[in-house]
C-alpha atoms as a PDB file:
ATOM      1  CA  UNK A   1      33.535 -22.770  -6.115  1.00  0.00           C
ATOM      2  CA  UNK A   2      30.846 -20.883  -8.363  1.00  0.00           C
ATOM      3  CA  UNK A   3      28.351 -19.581  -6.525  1.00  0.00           C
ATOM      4  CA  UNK A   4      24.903 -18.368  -8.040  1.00  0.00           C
ATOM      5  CA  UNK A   5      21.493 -17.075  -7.041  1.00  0.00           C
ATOM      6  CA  UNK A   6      18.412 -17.646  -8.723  1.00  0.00           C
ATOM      7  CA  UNK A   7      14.627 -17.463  -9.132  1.00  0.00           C
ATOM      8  CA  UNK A   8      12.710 -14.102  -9.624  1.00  0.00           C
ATOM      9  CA  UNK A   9      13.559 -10.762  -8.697  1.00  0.00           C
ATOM     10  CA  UNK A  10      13.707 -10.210  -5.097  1.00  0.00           C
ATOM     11  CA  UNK A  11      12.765 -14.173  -4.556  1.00  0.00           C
ATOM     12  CA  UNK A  12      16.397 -15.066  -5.522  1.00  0.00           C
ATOM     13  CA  UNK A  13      17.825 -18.712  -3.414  1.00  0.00           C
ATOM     14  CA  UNK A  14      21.325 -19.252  -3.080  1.00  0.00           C
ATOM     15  CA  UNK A  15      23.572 -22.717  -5.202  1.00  0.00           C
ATOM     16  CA  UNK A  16      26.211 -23.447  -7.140  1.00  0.00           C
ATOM     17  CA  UNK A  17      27.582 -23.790 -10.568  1.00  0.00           C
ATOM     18  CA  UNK A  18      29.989 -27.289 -10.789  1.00  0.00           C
ATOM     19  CA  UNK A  19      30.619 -28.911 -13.892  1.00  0.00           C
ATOM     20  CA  UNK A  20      27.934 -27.164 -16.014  1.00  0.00           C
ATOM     21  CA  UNK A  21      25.020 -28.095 -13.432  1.00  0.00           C
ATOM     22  CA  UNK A  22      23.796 -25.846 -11.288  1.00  0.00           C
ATOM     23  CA  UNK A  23      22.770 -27.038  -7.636  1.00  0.00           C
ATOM     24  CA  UNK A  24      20.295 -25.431  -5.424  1.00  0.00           C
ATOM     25  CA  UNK A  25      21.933 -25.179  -1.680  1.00  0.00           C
ATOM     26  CA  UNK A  26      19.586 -23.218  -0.292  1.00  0.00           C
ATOM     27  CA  UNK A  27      19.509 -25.914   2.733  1.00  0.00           C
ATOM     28  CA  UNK A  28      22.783 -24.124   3.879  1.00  0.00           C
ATOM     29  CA  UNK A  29      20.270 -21.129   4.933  1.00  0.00           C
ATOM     30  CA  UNK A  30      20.663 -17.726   4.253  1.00  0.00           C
ATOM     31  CA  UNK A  31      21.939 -15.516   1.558  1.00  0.00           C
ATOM     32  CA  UNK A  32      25.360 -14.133  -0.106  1.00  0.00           C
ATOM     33  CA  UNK A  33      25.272 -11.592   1.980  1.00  0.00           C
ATOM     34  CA  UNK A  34      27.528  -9.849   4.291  1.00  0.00           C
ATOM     35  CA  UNK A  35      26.760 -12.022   6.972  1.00  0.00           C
ATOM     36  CA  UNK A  36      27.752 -15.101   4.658  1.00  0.00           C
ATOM     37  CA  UNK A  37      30.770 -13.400   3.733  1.00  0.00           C
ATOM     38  CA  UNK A  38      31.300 -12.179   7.192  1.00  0.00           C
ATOM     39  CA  UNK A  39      31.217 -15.575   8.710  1.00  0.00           C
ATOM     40  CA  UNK A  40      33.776 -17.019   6.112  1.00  0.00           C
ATOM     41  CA  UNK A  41      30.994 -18.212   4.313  1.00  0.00           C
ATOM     42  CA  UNK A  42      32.638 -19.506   1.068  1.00  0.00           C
ATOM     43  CA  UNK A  43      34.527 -22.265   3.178  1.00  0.00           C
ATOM     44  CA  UNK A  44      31.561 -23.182   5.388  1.00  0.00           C
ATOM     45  CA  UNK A  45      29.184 -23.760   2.216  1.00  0.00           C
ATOM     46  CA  UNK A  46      32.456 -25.758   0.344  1.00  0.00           C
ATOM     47  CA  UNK A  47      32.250 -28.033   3.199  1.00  0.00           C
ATOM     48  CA  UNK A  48      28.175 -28.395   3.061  1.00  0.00           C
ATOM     49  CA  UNK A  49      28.553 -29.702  -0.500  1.00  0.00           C
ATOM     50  CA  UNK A  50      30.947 -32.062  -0.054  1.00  0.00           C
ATOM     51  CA  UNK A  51      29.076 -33.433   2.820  1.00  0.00           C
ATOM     52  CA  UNK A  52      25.973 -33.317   0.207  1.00  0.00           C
ATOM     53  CA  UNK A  53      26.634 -33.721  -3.182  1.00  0.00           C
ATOM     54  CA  UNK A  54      25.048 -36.613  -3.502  1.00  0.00           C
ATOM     55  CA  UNK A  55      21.811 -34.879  -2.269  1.00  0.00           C
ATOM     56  CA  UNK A  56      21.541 -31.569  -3.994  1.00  0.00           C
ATOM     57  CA  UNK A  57      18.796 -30.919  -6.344  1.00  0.00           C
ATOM     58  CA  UNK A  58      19.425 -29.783  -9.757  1.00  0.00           C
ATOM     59  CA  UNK A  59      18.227 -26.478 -10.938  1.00  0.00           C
ATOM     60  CA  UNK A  60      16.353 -26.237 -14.464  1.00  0.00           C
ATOM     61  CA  UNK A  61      19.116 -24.683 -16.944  1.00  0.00           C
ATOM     62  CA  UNK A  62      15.875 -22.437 -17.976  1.00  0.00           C
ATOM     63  CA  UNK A  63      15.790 -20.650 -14.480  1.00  0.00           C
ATOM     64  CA  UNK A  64      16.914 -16.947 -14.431  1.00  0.00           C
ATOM     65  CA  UNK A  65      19.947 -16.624 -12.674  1.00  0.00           C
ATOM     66  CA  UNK A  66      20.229 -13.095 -10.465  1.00  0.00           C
ATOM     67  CA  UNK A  67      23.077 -11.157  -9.597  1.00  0.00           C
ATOM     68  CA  UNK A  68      25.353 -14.143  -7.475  1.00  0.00           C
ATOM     69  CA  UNK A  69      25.643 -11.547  -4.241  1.00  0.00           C
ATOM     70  CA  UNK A  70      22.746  -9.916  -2.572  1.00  0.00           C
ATOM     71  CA  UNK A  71      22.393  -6.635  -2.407  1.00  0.00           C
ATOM     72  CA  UNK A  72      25.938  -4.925  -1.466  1.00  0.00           C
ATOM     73  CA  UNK A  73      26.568  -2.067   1.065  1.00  0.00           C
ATOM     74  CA  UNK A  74      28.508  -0.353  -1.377  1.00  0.00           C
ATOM     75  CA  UNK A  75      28.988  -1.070  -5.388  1.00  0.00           C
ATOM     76  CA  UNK A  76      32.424   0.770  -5.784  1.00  0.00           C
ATOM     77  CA  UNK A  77      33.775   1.484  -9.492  1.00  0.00           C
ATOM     78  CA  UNK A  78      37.933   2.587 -10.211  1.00  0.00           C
ATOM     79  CA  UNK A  79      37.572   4.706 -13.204  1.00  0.00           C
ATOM     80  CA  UNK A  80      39.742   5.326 -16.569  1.00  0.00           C
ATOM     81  CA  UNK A  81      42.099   2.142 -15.057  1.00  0.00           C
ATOM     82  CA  UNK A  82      43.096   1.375 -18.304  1.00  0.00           C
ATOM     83  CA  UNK A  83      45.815   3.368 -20.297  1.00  0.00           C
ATOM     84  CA  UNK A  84      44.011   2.648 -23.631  1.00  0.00           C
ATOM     85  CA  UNK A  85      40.418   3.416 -22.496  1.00  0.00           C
ATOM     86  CA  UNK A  86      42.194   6.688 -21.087  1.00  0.00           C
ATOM     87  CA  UNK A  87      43.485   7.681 -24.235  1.00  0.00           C
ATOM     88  CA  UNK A  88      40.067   6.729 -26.166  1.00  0.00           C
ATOM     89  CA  UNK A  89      37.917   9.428 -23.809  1.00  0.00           C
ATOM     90  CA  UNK A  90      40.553  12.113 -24.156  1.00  0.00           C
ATOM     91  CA  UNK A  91      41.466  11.957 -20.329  1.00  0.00           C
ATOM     92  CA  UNK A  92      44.479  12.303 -18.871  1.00  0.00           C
ATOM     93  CA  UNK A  93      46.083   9.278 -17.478  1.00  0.00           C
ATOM     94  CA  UNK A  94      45.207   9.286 -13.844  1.00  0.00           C
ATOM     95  CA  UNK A  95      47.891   9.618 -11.057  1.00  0.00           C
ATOM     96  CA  UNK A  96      45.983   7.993  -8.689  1.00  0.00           C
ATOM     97  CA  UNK A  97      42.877   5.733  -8.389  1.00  0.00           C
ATOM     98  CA  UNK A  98      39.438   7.513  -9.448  1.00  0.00           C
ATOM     99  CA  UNK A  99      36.537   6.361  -7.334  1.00  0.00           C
ATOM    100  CA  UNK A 100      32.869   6.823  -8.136  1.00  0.00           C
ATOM    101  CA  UNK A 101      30.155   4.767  -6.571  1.00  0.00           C
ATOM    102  CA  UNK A 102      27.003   2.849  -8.482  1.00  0.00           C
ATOM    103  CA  UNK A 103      23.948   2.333  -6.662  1.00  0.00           C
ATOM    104  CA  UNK A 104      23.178  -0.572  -4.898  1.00  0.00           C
ATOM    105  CA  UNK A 105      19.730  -0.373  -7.193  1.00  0.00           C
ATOM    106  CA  UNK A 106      21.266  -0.823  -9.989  1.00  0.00           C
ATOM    107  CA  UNK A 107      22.430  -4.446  -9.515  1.00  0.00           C
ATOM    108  CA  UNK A 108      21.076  -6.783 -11.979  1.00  0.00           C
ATOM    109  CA  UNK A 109      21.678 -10.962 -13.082  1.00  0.00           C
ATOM    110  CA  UNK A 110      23.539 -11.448 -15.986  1.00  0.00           C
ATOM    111  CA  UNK A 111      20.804 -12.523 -18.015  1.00  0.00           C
ATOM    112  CA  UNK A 112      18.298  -9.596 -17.423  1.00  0.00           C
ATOM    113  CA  UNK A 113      17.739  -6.628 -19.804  1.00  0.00           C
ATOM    114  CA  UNK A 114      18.990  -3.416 -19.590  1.00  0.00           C
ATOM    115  CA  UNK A 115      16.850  -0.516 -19.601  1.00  0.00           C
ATOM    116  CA  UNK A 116      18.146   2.471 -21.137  1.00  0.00           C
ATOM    117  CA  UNK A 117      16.922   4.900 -18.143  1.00  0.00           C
ATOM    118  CA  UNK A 118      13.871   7.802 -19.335  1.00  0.00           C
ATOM    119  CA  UNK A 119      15.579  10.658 -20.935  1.00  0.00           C
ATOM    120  CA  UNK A 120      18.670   8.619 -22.310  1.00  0.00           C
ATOM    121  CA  UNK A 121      20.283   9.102 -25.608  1.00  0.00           C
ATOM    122  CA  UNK A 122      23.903   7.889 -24.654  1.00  0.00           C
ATOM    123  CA  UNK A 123      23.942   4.793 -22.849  1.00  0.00           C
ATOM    124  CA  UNK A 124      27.043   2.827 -23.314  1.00  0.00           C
ATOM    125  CA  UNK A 125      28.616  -0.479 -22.244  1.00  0.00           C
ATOM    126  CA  UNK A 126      32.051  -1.364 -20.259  1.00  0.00           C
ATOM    127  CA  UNK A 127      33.155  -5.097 -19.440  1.00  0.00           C
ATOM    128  CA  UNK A 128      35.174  -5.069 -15.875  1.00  0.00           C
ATOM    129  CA  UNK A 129      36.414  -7.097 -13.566  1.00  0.00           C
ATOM    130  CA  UNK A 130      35.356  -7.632 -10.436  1.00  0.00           C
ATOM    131  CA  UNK A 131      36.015  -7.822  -7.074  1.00  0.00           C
ATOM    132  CA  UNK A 132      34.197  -9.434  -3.743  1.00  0.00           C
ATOM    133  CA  UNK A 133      35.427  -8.412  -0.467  1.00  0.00           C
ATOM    134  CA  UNK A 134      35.255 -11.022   2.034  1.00  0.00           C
ATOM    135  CA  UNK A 135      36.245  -9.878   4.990  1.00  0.00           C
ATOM    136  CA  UNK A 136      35.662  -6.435   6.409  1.00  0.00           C
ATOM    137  CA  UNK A 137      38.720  -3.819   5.146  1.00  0.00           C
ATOM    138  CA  UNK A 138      40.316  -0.612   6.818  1.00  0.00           C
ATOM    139  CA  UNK A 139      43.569   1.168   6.092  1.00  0.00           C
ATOM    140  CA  UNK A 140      44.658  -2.465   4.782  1.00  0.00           C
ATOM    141  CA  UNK A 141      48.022  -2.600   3.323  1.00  0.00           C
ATOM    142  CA  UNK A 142      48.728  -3.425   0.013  1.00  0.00           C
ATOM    143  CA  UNK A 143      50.770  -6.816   1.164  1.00  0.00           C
ATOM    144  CA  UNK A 144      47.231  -7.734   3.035  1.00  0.00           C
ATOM    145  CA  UNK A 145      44.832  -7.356   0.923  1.00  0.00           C
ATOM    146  CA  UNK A 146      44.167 -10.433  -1.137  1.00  0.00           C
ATOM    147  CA  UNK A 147      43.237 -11.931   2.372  1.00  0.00           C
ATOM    148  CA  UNK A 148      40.437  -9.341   2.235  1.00  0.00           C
ATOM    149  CA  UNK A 149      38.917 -10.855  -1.257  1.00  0.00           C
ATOM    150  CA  UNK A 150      36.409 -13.582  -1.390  1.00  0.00           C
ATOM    151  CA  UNK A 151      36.322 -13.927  -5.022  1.00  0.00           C
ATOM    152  CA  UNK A 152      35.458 -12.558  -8.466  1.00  0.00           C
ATOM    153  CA  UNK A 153      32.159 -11.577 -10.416  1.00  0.00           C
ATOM    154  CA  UNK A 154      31.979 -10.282 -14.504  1.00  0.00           C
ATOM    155  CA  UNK A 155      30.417  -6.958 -14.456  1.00  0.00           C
ATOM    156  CA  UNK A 156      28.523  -4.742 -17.199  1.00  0.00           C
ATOM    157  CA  UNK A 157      29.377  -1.502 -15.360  1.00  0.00           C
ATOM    158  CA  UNK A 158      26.934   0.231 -18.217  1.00  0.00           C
ATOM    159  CA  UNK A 159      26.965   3.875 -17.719  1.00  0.00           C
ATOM    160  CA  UNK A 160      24.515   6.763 -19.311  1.00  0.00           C
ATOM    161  CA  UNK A 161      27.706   9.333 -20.797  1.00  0.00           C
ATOM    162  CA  UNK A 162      25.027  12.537 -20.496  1.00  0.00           C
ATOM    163  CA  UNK A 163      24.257  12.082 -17.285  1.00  0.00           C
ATOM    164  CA  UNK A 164      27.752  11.404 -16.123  1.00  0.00           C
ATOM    165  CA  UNK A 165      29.531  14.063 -18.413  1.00  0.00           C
ATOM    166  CA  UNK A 166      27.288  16.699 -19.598  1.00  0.00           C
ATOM    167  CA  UNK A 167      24.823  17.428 -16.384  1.00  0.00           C
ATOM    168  CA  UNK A 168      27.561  18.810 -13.800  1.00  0.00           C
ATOM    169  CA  UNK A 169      28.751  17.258 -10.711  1.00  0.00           C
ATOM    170  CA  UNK A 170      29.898  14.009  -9.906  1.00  0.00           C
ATOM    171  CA  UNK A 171      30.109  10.568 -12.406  1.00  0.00           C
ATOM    172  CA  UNK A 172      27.338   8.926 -10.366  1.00  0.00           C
ATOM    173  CA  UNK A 173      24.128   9.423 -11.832  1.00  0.00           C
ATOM    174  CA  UNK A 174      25.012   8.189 -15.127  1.00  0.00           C
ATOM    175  CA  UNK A 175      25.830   4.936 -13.462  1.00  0.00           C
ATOM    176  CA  UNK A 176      23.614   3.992 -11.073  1.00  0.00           C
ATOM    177  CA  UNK A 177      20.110   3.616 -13.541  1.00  0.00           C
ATOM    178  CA  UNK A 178      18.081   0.489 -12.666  1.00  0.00           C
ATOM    179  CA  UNK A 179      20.177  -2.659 -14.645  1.00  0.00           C
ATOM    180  CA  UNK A 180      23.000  -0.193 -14.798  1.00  0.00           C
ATOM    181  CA  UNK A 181      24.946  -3.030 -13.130  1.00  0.00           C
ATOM    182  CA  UNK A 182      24.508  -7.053 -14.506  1.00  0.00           C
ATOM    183  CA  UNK A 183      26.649  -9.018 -12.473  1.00  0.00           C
ATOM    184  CA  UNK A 184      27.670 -12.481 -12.812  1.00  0.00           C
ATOM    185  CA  UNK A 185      26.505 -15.446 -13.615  1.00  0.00           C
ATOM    186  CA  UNK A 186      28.804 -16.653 -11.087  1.00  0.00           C
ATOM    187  CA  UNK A 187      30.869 -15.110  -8.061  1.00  0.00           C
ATOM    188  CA  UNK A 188      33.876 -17.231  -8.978  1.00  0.00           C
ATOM    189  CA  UNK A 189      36.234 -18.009  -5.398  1.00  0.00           C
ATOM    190  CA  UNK A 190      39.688 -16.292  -5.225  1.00  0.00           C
ATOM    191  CA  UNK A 191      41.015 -19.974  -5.521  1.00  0.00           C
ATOM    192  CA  UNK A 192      39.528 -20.813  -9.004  1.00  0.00           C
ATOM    193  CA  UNK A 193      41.726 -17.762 -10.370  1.00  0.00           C
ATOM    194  CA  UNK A 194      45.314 -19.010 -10.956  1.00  0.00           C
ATOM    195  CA  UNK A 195      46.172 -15.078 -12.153  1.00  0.00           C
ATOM    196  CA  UNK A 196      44.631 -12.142 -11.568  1.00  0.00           C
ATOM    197  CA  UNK A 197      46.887 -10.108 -13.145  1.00  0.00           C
ATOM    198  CA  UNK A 198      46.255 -12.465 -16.600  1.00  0.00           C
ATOM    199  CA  UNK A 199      42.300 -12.467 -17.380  1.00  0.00           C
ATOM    200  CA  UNK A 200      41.138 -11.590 -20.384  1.00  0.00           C
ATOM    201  CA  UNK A 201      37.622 -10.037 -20.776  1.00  0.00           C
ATOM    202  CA  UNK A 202      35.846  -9.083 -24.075  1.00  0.00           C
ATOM    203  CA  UNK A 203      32.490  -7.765 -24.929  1.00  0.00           C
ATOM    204  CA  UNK A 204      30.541  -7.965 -28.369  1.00  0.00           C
ATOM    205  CA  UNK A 205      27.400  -5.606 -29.434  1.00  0.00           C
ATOM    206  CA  UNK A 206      24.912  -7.398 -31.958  1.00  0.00           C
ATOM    207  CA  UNK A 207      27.897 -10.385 -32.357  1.00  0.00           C
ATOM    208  CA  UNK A 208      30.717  -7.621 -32.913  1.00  0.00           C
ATOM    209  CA  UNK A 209      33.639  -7.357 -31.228  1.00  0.00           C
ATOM    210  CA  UNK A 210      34.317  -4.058 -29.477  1.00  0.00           C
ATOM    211  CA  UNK A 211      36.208  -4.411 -26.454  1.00  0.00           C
ATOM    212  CA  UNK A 212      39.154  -7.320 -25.898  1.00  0.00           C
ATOM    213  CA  UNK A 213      41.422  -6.466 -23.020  1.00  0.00           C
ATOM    214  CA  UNK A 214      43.449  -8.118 -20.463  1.00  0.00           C
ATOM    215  CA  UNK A 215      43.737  -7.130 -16.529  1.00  0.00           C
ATOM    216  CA  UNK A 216      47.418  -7.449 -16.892  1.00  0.00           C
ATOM    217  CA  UNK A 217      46.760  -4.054 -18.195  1.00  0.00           C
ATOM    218  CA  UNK A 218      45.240  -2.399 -15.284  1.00  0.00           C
ATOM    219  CA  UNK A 219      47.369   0.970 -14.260  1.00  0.00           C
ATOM    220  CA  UNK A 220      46.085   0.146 -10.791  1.00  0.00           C
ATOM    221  CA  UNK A 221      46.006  -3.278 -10.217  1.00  0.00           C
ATOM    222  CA  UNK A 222      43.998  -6.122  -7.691  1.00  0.00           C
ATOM    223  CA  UNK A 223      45.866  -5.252  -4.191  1.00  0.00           C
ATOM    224  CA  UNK A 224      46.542  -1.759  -5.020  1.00  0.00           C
ATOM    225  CA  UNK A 225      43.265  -0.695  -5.944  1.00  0.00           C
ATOM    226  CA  UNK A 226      41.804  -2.569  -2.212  1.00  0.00           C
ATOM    227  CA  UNK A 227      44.199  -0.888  -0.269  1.00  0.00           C
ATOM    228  CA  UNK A 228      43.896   2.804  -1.476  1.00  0.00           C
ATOM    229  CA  UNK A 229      40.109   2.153  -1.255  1.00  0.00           C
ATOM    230  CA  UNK A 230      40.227   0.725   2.805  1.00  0.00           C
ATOM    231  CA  UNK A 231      42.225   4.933   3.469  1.00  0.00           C
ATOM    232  CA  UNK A 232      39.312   6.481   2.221  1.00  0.00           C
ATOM    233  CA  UNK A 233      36.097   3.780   3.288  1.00  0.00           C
ATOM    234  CA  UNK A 234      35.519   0.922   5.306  1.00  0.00           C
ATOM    235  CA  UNK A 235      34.706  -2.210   3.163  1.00  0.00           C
ATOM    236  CA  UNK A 236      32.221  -4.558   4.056  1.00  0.00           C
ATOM    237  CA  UNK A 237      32.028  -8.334   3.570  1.00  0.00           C
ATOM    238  CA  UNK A 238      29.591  -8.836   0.117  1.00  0.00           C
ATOM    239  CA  UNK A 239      31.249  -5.293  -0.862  1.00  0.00           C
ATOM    240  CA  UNK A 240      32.338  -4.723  -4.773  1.00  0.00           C
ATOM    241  CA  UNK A 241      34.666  -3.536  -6.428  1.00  0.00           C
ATOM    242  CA  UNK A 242      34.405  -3.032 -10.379  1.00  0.00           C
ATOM    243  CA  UNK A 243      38.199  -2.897 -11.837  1.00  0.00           C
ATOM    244  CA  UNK A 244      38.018  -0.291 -14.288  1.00  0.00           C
ATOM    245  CA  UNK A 245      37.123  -1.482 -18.224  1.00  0.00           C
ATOM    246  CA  UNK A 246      39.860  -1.730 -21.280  1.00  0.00           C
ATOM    247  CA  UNK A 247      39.749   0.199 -24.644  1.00  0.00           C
ATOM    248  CA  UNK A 248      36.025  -0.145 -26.981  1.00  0.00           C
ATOM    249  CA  UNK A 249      33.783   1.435 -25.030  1.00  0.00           C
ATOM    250  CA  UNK A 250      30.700   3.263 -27.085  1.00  0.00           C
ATOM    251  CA  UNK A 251      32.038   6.723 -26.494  1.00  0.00           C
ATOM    252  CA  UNK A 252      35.476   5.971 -27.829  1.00  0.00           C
ATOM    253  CA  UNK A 253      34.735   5.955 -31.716  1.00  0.00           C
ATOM    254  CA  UNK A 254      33.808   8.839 -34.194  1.00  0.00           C
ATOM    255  CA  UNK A 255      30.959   9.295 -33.951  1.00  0.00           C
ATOM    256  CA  UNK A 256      30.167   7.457 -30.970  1.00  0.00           C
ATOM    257  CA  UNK A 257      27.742   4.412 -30.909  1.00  0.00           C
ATOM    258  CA  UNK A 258      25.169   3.959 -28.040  1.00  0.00           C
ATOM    259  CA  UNK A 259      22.688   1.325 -27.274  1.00  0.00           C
ATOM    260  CA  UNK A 260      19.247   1.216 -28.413  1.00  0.00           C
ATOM    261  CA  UNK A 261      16.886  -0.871 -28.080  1.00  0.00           C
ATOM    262  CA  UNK A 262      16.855  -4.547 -29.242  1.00  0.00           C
ATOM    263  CA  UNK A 263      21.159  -4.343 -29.630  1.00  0.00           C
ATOM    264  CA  UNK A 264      22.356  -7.572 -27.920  1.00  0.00           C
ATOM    265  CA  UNK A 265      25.264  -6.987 -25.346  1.00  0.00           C
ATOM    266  CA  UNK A 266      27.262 -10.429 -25.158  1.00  0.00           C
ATOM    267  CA  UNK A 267      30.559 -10.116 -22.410  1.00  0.00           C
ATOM    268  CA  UNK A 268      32.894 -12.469 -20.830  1.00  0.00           C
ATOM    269  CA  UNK A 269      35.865 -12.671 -18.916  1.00  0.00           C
ATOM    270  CA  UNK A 270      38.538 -15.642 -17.884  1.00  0.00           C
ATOM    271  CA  UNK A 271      36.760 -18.530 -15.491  1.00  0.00           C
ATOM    272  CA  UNK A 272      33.930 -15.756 -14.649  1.00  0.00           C
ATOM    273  CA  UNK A 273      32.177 -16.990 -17.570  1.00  0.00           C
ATOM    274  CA  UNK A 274      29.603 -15.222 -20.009  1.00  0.00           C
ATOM    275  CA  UNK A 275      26.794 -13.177 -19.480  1.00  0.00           C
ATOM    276  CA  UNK A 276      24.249 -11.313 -22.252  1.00  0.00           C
ATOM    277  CA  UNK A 277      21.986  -8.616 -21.973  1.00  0.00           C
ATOM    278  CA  UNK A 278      19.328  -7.609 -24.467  1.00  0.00           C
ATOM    279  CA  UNK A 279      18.909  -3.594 -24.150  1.00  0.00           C
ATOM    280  CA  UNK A 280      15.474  -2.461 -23.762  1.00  0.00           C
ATOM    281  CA  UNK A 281      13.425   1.060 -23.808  1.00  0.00           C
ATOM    282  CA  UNK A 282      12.073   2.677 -20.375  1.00  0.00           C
ATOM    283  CA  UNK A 283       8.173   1.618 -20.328  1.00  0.00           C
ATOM    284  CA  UNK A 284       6.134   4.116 -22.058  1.00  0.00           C
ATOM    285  CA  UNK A 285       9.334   6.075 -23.269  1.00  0.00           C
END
């Protein structure tokens, strides 16, 4: 299944995407949350629809779509996962997973803008893949954890490079602005993805092409990356994890390009399908 959430911010009811329509189900009750996950959610609300296809109402194409989980306990982010982004930065290939954490206020819906935060001259972009924990994770191994995932979700982790590079300490608060992190449109069930290890994901800036990558890729890939997370935290059901993003990012070229405002952000990735964010200024900036 597809799952989505839509309506205004805050105001957000739960349906489904299937076959290009999208179906309110908010007659299931609650949220994707991590009580819906919790409660093996995913199969309870497969067996709803089929029991109510007939009767589901369809929601206007026009209506906003917002992030297709509620808010997470945790937004999780592997960093430099990809050899070629590595090498674009000037890091050194990690030897191990790097973990940094986005804000749970930063979550956005695919179609909303981005504000480049007060203060910001280097806000960049970085298509990832990722992951929804289903069911709650600690000290997994790595031959058990794919029966931790509930599915899949496109993700503009966009990140502020001053803030995360230049004003000491950790990589967190250049990621975790308001809108720093569009998800969706859809939260795409493990089942729908043949290969995980075989998804491409692109992203385009004003209709040109600057990142094209494949997860196949990934230093540190799907189970791997659950595992070494569950020694360090306990995951929660509704809990992401963003995949790390491939070569193209903003700060790669010479000189580097950042957003301003009115660029159009277009991104995509295999059976999560496409999202686009126009970038905005802070109000009154």
């Amino acid at each position: 299944m597809k799952l989505i959430r839509y309506g205004n911010p805050g105001q957000e009811k739960i349906g489904i995407h299937e076959n290009g329509v999208h179906y309110d189900v908010s007659a299931f009750g609650g949220d994707y949350d991590e009580a819906f996950f919790a409660d093996n959610g995913p199969a309870r609300l497969d067996e709803f629809v089929k029991a109510n296809m007939g009767n589901l109402v369809i929601i206007p194409q026009e209506t906003r779509l917002g992030s297709p989980i509620a808010r997470p306990s945790k937004i999780l982010c592997i960093g430099l996962n990809y050899r070629d982004h590595a090498e674009e930065t000037g890091a050194k290939i990690p030897t191990e997973p790097i973990i940094f954490m986005k804000s749970t206020t930063s979550l956005a819906g695919p179609y909303d803008d981005v504000v480049i935060p007060k203060g910001s001259t280097k806000t960049d972009w970085e298509v990832e893949f990722g992951i929804i924990i289903g069911k709650k994770a600690s000290y997994v191994s790595e031959p058990e954890a794919m029966d931790h995932v509930a599915g899949y979700v496109l993700h503009n982790d966009v990140s502020e490079r001053e803030f995360q590079l230049e004003r000491g300490g950790t990589w967190d608060k250049g990621k975790g602005c308001d809108t720093f992190a569009p998800m969706g449109p859809y939260l795409v069930t493990k089942d729908e993805i043949k290969d995980i290890n075989n998804v491409r994901l692109w992203l385009s800036v004003n209709g040109k092409m600057y990142q094209d990558g494949n997860t196949r890729n990934l230093i540190f890939n799907v189970p791997y990356i659950i595992s070494y997370v569950s020694q360090f935290m306990t995951l929660l059901p509704g809990d992401v994890i963003s995949t790390g993003t491939p070569a193209g990012v903003g700060l790669g070229f010479n000189p580097p390009i950042y957003l301003k405002p009115g660029d159009v952000v277009e991104l995509g990735a295999d059976g999560l399908g496409t999202a686009k964010q126009v970038v905005t200024a802070y109000p009154g900036r």
